[in-house]
Protein backbone atom coordinates (compact mmCIF):
# COMPACT_ATOMS: atom_id res chain seq x y z
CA UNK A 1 -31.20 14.50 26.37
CA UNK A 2 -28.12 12.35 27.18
CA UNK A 3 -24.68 13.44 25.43
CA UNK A 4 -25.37 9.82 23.74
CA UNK A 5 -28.04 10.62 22.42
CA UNK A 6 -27.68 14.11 21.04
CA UNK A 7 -24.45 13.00 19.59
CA UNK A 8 -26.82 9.68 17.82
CA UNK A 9 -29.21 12.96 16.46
CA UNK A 10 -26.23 14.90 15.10
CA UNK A 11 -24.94 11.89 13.44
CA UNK A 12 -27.65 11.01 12.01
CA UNK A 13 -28.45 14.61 10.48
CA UNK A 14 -24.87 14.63 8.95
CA UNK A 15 -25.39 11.51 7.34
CA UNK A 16 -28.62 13.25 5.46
CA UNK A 17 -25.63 15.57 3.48
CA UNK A 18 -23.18 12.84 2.85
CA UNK A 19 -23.82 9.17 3.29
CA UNK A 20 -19.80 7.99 2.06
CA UNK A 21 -17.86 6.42 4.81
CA UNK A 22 -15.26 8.66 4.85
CA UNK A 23 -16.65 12.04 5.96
CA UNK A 24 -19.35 9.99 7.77
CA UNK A 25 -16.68 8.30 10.17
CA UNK A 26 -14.38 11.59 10.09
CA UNK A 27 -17.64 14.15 11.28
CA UNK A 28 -18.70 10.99 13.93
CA UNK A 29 -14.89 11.00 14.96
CA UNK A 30 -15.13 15.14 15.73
CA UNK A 31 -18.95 14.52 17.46
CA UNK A 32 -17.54 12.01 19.74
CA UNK A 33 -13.65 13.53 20.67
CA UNK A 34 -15.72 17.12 20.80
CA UNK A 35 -18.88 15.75 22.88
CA UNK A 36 -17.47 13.20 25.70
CA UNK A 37 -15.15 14.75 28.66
CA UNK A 38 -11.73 13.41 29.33
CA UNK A 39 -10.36 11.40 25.95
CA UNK A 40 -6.99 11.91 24.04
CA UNK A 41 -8.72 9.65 20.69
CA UNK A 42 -11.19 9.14 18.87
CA UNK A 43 -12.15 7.31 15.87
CA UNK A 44 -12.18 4.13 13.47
CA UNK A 45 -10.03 1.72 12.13
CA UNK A 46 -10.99 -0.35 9.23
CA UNK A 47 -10.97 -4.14 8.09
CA UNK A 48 -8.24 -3.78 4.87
CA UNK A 49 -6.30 -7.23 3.98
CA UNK A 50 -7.39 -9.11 7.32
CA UNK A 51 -6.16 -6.28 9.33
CA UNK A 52 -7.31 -2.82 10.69
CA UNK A 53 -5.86 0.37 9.20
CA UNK A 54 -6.35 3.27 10.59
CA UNK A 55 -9.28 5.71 9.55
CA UNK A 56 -10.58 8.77 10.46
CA UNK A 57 -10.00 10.22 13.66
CA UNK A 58 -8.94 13.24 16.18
CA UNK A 59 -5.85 13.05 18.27
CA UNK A 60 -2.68 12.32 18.59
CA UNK A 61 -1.14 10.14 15.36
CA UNK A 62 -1.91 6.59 15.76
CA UNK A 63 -0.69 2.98 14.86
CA UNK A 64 -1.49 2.65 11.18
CA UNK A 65 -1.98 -0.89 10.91
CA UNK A 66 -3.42 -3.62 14.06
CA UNK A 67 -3.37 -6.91 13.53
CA UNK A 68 -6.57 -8.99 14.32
CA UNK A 69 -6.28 -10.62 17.69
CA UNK A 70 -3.61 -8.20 18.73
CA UNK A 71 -3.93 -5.17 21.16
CA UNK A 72 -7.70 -3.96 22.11
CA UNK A 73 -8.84 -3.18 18.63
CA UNK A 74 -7.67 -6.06 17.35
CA UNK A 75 -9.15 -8.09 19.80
CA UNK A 76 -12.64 -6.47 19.86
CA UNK A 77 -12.37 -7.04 15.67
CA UNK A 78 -11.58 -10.73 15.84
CA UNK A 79 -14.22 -11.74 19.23
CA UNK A 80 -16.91 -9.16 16.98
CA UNK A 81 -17.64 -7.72 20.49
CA UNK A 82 -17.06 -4.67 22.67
CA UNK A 83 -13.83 -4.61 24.67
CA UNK A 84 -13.86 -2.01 27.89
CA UNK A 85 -10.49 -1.60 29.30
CA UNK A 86 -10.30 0.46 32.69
CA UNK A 87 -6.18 -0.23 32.51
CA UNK A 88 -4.81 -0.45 29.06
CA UNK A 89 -1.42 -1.33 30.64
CA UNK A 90 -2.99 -4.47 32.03
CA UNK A 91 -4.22 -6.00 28.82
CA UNK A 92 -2.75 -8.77 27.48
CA UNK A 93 -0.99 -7.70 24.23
CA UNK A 94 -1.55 -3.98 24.63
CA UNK A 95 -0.56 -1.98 21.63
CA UNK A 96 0.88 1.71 23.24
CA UNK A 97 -0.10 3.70 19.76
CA UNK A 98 0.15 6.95 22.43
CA UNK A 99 1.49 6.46 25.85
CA UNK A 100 -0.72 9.15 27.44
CA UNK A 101 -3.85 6.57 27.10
CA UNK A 102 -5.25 4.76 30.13
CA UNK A 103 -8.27 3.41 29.41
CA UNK A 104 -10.12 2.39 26.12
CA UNK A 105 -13.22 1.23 24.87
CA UNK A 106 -13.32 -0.59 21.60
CA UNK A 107 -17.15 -1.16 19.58
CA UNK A 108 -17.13 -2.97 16.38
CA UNK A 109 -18.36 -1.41 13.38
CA UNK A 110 -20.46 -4.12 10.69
CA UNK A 111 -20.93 -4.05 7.28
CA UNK A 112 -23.86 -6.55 6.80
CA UNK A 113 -22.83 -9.15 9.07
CA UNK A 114 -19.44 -9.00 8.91
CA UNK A 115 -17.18 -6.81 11.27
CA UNK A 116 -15.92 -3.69 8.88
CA UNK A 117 -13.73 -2.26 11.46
CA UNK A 118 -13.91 -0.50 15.05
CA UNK A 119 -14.77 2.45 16.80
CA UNK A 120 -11.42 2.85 19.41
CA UNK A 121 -12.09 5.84 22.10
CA UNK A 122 -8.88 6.41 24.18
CA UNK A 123 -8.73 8.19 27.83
CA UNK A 124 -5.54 9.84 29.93
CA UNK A 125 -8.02 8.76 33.20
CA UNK A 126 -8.27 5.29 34.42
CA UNK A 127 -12.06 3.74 34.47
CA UNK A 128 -13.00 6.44 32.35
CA UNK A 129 -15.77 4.21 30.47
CA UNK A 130 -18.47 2.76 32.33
CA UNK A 131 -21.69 0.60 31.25
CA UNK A 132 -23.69 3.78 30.17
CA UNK A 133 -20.50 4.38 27.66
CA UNK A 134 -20.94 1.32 26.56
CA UNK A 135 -24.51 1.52 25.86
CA UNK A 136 -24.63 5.29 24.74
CA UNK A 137 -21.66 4.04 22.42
CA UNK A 138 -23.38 0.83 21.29
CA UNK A 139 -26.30 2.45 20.19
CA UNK A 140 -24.33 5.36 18.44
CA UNK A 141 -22.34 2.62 16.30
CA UNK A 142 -25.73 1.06 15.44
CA UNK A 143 -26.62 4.33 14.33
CA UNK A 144 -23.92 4.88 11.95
CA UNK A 145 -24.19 1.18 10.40
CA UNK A 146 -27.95 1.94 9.75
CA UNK A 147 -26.91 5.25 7.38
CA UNK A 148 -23.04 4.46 6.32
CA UNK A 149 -22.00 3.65 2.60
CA UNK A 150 -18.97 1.72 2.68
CA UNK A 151 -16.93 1.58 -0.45
């Protein structure tokens, strides 16, 4: 079994105790920074008042609020499409929440049809995510927006 999907299992076998958004996103935040190699952050920011503020996560402390079309996250928020960076410090716009971070890969999280926030992973290695991340990642988000309660 990939790391993707045993990580997809043990999501979805937390979500059978508790099916509120906020220990669902904070328990997927510790699978994820626990189960991949080489990241520095993990975990969600959420659509609040046409920006993203920050949700659960592990790591380092973050920005608390990104606006939409700014940095990576809000980028991948306002296109509604996944955003792999293998050089954060060449994106346009980059937002530095922790200067140790390299690389980043950004997935949309829906509510319905509408984009409820992001899932932002964060690496000290350059190219750390590659199209399997993507996919394994993808699929994981899917997951949680098949069993997640928001509000």
């Amino acid at each position: 079994m990939t790391a993707y999907a045993l990580l997809k299992k043990q999501l979805l076998a937390l979500a059978e105790e508790e099916g509120n958004f906020i220990p669902l996103l904070a328990n997927a935040s510790a699978l994820l920074y626990e189960g991949l190699d080489d990241l520095n952050w993990a975990g969600f920011y959420l659509m609040d008042k046409g920006s993203l503020l920050l949700g659960p996560f592990q790591g380092k402390v973050a920005c608390i609020r990104i606006p939409l079309g700014k940095g990576v996250c809000g980028t991948a928020a306002l296109r509604d499409e996944t955003i792999v960076v293998a050089n954060v410090h060449d994106f346009p716009g980059h937002i530095a929440c922790d200067g140790a971070s390299n690389s980043e890969i950004v997935v949309p999280v829906h509510h319905g049809w509408k984009v409820a926030g992001v899932l932002d992973i964060d690496s000290p290695s350059l190219s750390r995510f590659a199209d399997g991340d993507r996919a394994g990642l993808e699929e994981f988000v899917r997951a949680l927006e098949s069993v997640i309660s928001f509000g």
